[in-house]
Protein backbone atom coordinates (compact mmCIF):
# COMPACT_ATOMS: atom_id res chain seq x y z
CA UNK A 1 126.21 160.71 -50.72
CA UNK A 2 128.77 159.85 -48.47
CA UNK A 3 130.35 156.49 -48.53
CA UNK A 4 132.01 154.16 -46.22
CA UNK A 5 133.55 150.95 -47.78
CA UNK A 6 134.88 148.35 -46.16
CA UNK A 7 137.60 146.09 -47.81
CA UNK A 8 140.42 143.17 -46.45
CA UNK A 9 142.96 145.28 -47.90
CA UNK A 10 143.49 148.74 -50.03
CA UNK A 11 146.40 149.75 -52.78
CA UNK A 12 149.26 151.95 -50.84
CA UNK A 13 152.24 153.01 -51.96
CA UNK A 14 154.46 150.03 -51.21
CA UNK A 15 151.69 147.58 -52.70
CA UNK A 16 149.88 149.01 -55.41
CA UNK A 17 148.09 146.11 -56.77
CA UNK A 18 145.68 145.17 -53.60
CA UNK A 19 142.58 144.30 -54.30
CA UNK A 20 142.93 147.12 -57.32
CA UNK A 21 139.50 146.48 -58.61
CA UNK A 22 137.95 147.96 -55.80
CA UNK A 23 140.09 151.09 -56.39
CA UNK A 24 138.96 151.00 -59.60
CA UNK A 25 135.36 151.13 -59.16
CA UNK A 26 136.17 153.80 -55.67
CA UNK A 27 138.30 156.31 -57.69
CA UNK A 28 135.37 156.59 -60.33
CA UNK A 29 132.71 156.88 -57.63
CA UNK A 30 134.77 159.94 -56.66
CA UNK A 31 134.76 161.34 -60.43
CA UNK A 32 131.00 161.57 -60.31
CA UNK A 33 131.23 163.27 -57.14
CA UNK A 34 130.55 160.81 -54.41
CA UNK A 35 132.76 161.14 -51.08
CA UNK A 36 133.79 157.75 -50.32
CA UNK A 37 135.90 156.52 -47.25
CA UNK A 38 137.44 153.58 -47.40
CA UNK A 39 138.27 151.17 -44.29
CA UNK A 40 141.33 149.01 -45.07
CA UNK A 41 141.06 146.08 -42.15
CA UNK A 42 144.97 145.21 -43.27
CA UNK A 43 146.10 148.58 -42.37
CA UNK A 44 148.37 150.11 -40.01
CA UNK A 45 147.79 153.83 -40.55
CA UNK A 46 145.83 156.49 -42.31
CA UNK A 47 146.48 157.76 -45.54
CA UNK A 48 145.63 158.88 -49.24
CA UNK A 49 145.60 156.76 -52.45
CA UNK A 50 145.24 158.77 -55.82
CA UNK A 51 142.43 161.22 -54.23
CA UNK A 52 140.93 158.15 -52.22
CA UNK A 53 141.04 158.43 -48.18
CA UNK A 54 141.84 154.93 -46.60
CA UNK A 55 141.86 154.62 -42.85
CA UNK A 56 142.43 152.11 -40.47
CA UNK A 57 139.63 152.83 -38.06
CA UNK A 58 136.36 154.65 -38.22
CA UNK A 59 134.37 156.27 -35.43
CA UNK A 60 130.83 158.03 -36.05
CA UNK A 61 129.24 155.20 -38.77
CA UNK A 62 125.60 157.39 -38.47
CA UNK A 63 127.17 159.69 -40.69
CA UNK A 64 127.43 157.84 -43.43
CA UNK A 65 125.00 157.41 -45.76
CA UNK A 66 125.61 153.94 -46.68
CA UNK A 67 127.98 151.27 -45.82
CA UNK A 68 129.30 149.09 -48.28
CA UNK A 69 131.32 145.43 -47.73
CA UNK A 70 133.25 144.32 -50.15
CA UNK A 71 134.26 140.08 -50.00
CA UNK A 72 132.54 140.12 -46.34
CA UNK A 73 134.70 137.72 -44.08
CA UNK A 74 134.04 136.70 -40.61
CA UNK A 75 137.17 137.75 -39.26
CA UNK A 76 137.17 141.50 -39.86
CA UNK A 77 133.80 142.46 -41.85
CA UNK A 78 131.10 141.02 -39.69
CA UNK A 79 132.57 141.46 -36.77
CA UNK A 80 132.63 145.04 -37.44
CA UNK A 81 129.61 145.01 -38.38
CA UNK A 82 127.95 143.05 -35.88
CA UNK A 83 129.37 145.65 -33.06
CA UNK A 84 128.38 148.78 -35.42
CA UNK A 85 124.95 147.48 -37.04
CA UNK A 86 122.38 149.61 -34.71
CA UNK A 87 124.50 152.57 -36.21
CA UNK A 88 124.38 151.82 -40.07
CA UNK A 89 120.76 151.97 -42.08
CA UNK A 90 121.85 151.35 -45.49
CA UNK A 91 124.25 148.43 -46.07
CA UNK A 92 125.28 146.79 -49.44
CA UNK A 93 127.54 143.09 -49.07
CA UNK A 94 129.55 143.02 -52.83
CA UNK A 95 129.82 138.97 -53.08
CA UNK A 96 133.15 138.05 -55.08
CA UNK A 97 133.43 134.39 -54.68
CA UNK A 98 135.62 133.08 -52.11
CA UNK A 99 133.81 134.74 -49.18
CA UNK A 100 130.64 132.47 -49.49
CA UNK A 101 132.22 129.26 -51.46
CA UNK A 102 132.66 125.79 -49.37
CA UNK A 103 136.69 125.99 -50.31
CA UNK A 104 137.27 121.96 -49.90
CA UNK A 105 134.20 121.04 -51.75
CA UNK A 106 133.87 123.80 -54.59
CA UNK A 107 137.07 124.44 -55.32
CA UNK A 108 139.67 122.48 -57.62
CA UNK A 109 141.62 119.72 -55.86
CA UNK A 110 145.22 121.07 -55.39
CA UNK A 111 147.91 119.77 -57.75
CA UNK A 112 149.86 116.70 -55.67
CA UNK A 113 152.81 119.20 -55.43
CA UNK A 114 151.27 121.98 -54.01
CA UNK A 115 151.78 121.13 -50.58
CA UNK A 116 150.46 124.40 -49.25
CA UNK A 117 147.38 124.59 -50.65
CA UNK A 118 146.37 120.66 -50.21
CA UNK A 119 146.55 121.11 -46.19
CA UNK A 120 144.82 124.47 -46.40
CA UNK A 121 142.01 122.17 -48.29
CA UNK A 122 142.16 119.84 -45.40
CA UNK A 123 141.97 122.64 -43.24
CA UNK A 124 138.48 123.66 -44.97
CA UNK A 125 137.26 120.60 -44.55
CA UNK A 126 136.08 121.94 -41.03
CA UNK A 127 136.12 125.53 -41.74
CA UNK A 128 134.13 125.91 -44.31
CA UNK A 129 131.10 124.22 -43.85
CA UNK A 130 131.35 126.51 -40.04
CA UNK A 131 132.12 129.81 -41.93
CA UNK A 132 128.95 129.15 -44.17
CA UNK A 133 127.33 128.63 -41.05
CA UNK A 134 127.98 131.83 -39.33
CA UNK A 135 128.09 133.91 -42.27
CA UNK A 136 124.48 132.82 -42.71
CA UNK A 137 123.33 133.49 -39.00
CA UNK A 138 124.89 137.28 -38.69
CA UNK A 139 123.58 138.31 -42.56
CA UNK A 140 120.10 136.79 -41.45
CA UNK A 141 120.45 139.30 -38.39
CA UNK A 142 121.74 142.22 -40.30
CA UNK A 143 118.69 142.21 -42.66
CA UNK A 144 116.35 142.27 -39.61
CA UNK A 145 118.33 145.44 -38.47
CA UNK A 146 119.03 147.50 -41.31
CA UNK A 147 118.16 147.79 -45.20
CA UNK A 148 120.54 145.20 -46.79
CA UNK A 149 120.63 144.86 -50.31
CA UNK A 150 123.48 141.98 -52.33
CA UNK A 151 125.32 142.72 -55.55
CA UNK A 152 126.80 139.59 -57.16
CA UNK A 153 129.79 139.61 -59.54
CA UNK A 154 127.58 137.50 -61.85
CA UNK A 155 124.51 135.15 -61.85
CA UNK A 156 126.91 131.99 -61.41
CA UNK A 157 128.12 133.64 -57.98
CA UNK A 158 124.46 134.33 -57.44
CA UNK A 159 123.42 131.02 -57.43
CA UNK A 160 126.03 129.84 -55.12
CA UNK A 161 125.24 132.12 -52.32
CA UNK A 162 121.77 131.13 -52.88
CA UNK A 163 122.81 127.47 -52.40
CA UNK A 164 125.38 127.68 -49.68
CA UNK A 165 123.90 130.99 -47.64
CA UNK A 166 120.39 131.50 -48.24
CA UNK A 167 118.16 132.64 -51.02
CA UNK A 168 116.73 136.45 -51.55
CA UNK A 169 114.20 137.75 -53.17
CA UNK A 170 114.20 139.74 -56.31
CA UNK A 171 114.39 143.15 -54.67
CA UNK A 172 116.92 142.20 -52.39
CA UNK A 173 119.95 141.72 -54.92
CA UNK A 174 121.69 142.78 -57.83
CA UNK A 175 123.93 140.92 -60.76
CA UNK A 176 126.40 144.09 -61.40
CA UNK A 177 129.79 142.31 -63.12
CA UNK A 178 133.28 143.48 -61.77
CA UNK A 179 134.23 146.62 -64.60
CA UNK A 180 137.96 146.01 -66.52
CA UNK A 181 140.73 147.70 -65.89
CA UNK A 182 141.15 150.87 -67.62
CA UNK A 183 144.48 149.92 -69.29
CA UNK A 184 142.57 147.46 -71.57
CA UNK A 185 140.01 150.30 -72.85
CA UNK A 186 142.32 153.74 -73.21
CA UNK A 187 143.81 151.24 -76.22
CA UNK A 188 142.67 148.52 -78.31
CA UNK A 189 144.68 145.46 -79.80
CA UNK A 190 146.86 146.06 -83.07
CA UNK A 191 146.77 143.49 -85.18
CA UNK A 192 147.91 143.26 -89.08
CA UNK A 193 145.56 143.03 -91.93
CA UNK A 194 147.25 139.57 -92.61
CA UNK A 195 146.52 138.09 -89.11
CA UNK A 196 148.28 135.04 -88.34
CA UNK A 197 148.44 133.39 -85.39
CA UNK A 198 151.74 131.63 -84.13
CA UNK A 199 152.60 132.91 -80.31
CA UNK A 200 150.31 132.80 -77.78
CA UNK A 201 150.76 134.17 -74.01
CA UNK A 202 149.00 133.34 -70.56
CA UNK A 203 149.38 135.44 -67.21
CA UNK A 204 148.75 133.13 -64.45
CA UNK A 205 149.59 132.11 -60.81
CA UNK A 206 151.37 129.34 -61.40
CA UNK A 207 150.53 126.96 -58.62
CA UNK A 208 146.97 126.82 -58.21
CA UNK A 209 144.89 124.17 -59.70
CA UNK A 210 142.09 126.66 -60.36
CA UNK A 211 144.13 128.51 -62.56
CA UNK A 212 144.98 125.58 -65.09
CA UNK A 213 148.31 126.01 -66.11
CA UNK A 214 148.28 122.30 -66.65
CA UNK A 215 145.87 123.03 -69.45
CA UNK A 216 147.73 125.43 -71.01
CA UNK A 217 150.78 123.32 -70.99
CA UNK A 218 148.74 120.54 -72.82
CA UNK A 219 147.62 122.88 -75.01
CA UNK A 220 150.69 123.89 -76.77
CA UNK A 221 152.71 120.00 -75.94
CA UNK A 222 149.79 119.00 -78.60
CA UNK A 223 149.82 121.96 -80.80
CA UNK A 224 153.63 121.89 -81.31
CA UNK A 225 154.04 124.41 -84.63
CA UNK A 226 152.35 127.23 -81.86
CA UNK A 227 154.33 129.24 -79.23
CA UNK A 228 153.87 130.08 -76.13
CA UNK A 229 154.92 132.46 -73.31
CA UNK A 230 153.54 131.86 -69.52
CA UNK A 231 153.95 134.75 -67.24
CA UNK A 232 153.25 134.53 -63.29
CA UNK A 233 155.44 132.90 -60.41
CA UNK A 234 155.30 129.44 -58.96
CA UNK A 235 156.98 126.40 -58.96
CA UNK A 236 155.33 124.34 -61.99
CA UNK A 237 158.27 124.23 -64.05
CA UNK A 238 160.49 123.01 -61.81
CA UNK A 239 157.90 120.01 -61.00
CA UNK A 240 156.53 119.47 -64.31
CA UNK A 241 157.79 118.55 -67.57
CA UNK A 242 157.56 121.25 -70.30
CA UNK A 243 157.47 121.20 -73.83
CA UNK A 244 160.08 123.38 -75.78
CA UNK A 245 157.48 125.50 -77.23
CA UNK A 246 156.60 126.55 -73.35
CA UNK A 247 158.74 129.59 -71.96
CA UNK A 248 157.76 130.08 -68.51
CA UNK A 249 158.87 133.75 -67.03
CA UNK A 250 158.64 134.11 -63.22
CA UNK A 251 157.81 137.92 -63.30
CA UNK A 252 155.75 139.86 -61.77
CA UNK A 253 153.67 142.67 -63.76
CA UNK A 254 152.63 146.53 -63.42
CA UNK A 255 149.27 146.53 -64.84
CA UNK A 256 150.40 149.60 -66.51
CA UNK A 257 152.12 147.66 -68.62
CA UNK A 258 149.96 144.97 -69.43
CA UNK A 259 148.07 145.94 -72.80
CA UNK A 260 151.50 146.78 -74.83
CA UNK A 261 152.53 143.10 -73.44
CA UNK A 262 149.42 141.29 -74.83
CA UNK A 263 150.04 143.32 -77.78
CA UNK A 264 153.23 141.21 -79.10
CA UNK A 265 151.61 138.43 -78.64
CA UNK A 266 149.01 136.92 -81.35
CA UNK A 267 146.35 135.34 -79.06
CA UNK A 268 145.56 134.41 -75.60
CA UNK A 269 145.14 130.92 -73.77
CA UNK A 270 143.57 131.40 -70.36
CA UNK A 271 141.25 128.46 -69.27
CA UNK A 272 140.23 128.36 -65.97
CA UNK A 273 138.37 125.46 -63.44
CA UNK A 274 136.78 128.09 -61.31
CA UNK A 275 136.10 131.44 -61.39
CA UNK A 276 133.15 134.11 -59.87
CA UNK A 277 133.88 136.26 -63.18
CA UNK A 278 137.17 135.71 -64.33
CA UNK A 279 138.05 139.88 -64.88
CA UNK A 280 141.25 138.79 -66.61
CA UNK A 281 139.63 137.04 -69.22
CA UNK A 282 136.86 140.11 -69.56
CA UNK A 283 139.77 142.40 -69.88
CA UNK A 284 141.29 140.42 -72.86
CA UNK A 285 138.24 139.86 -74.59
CA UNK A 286 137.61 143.70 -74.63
CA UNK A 287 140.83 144.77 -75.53
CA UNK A 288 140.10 142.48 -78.43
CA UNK A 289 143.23 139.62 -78.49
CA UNK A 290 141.89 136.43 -80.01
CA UNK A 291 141.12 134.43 -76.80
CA UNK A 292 140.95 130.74 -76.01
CA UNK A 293 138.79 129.78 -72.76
CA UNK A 294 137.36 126.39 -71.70
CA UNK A 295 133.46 125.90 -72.37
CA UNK A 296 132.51 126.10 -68.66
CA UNK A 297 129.20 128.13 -67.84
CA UNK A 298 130.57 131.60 -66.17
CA UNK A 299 132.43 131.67 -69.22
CA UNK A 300 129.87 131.47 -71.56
CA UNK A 301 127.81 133.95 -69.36
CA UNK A 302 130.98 136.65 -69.18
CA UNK A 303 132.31 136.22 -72.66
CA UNK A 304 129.65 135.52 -74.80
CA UNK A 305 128.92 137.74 -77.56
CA UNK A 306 132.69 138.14 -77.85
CA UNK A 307 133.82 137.86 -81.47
CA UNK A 308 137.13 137.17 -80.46
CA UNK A 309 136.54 134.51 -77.88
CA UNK A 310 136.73 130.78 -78.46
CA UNK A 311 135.37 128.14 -76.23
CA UNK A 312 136.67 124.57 -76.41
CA UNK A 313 135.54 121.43 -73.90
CA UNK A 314 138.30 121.01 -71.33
CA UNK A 315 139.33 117.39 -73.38
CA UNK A 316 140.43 119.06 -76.29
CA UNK A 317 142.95 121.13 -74.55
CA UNK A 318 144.74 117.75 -75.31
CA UNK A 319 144.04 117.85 -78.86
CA UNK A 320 144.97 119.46 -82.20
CA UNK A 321 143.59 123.17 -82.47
CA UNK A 322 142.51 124.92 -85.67
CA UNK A 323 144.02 128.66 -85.41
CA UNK A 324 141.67 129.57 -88.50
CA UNK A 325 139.05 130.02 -85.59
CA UNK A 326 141.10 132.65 -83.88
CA UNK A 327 139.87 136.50 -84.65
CA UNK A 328 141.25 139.34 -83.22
CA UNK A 329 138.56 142.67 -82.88
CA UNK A 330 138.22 146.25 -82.02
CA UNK A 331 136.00 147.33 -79.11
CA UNK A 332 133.47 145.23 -80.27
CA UNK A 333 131.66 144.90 -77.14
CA UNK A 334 131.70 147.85 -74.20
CA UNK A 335 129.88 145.96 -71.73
CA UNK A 336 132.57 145.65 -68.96
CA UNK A 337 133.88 149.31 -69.07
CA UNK A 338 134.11 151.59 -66.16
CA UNK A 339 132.00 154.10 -66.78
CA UNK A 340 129.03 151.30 -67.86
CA UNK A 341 129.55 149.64 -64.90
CA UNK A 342 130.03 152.27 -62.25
CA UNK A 343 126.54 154.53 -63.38
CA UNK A 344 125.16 150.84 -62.54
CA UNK A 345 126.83 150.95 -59.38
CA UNK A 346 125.88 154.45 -59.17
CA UNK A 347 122.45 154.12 -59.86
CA UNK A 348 121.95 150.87 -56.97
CA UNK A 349 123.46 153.09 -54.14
CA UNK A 350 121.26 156.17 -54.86
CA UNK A 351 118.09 153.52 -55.02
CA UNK A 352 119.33 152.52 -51.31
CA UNK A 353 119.77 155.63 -49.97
């Protein structure tokens, strides 16, 4: 088969991080032999990734077997599409969250501080409920034009595309969950025989309300005989008030680097207010770090089964926690690696073509 993808932006050289999980997913499509081209809409030039060809424009879409849009936005994916649609017969849209979410009304309100992000808010006020809009009129038109089939990151994101957008049936989509990186399967968490928990660690963006740093911070200002080490940048330590249990580090990680990080530490706090999957949290519970999320319902779909997982309401990140419920494991649960996920993948894309 060959492959075109379309994506916002694509790792490079100078930014190896961008939207990684599609290279993840890309670079094993090309280890089971599919020829995939991927269209970066942020880039500037041609070029090569780790075996992976990104350009910045395409010419000749019939010869492609399939197109495939990952996070389809107005601005660069549909209109591309809409000028190139007579030309494609097989499309696939990959729905990750923001793309089809009403961003003033589903999303977190913005911590008072965050300036930034409380007038982008505003700004959705009017934009979303327009992008929702037009995202529904052009995919209506695409599936009159061409075989269009949806993959969702997981049945939560599902349901709201089938709530803001429109509804499909059954033959018409796919739940296929985003695959962890590979980092958190080559190894698996160390942990002594006498486990005992005393330092925890999160890896967050700092600033957004989504990401419930706030929670964490709670967490450990009630728990005070625990530890705790927050990585990610932002300014909520300069406009909060910390406890002296709470080191924040403004530092940005390789993912390289990641699993022997988590491995110092003896569990992981990483509650979140919104999420489509939440890959972070499916890469810590498979590398098998005791892991602390709030009870919310895509966590329960990602993460349960998960020895090492605990759920607790959103209140009692305010109270007293008993660390005898913390577990670390080993591998105890494959579902999210690579290889499962991409003969999945795999398997949908030969079914289209």
């Amino acid at each position: 088969m060959n492959i075109l993808i379309l994506t916002e932006d694509y790792p490079c050289e100078n930014n190896p991080y961008a939207l990684s999980y599609i290279h993840t997913r890309v670079s094993a499509y090309i280890r089971y032999g599919l020829k995939c081209t991927v269209l970066s809409f942020r880039s500037q030039r041609d070029y090569v990734f780790e075996n992976v060809s990104v350009v910045s424009s395409i010419s000749n879409i019939e010869r492609f077997d399939l197109v495939v849009s990952h996070a389809p936005n107005l601005r660069h994916h549909i209109r591309f599409l809409y000028f190139n649609i007579e030309s494609i017969s097989k499309l696939i849209f990959w729905v990750h969250g923001h793309e089809v979410m009403n961003v003033f009304s589903q999303y977190p309100v913005p911590y008072k501080w965050a300036y930034r992000q409380r007038l982008s808010r505003i700004a959705h006020l009017f934009y979303s409920p327009l992008k929702l809009r037009l995202l529904k009129f052009f995919l209506q038109k695409f599936c009159k034009v061409s075989s269009v089939h949806f993959v969702f990151v997981s049945a939560w994101m599902k349901n709201v595309f089938f709530s803001n957008i429109f509804q499909l049936p059954d033959s018409c989509f796919s739940v296929i969950n985003n695959p962890v990186n590979p980092v958190f399967t080559d190894h698996s968490y160390e942990f002594d025989a006498a486990y005992s928990p005393k330092k925890g660690v999160c890896i967050r963006p700092w600033d957004n309300s989504k990401y419930a740093v706030d929670m964490v911070v709670d967490f450990f200002q009630n728990n005070p005989e625990l530890k705790c080490d927050i990585y990610g940048r932002g300014s909520f330590p300069k406009r909060n008030r910390t406890p002296q249990n709470v080191v924040f580090y403004s530092k940005f990680l390789v993912q390289s680097d990641l699993s022997s990080l988590i491995s110092k530490y003896d569990f992981a706090v990483l509650p979140t207010r919104l999420d489509a999957q939440g890959v972070f949290a499916c890469e810590l519970a498979t590398f098998g770090i005791p892991l602390i999320v709030n009870d919310i319902p895509i966590m329960r779909e990602m993460l349960k089964g998960f020895p090492n997982v605990v759920f607790i309401e959103d209140a009692d990140f305010s109270k007293g926690f008993d660390t005898s419920r913390l577990a670390p494991s080993k591998f105890s649960n494959n579902r999210f690696f690579i290889d499962n996920i991409v003969r999945q993948e795999i398997a949908l894309m030969q079914d289209a073509d």
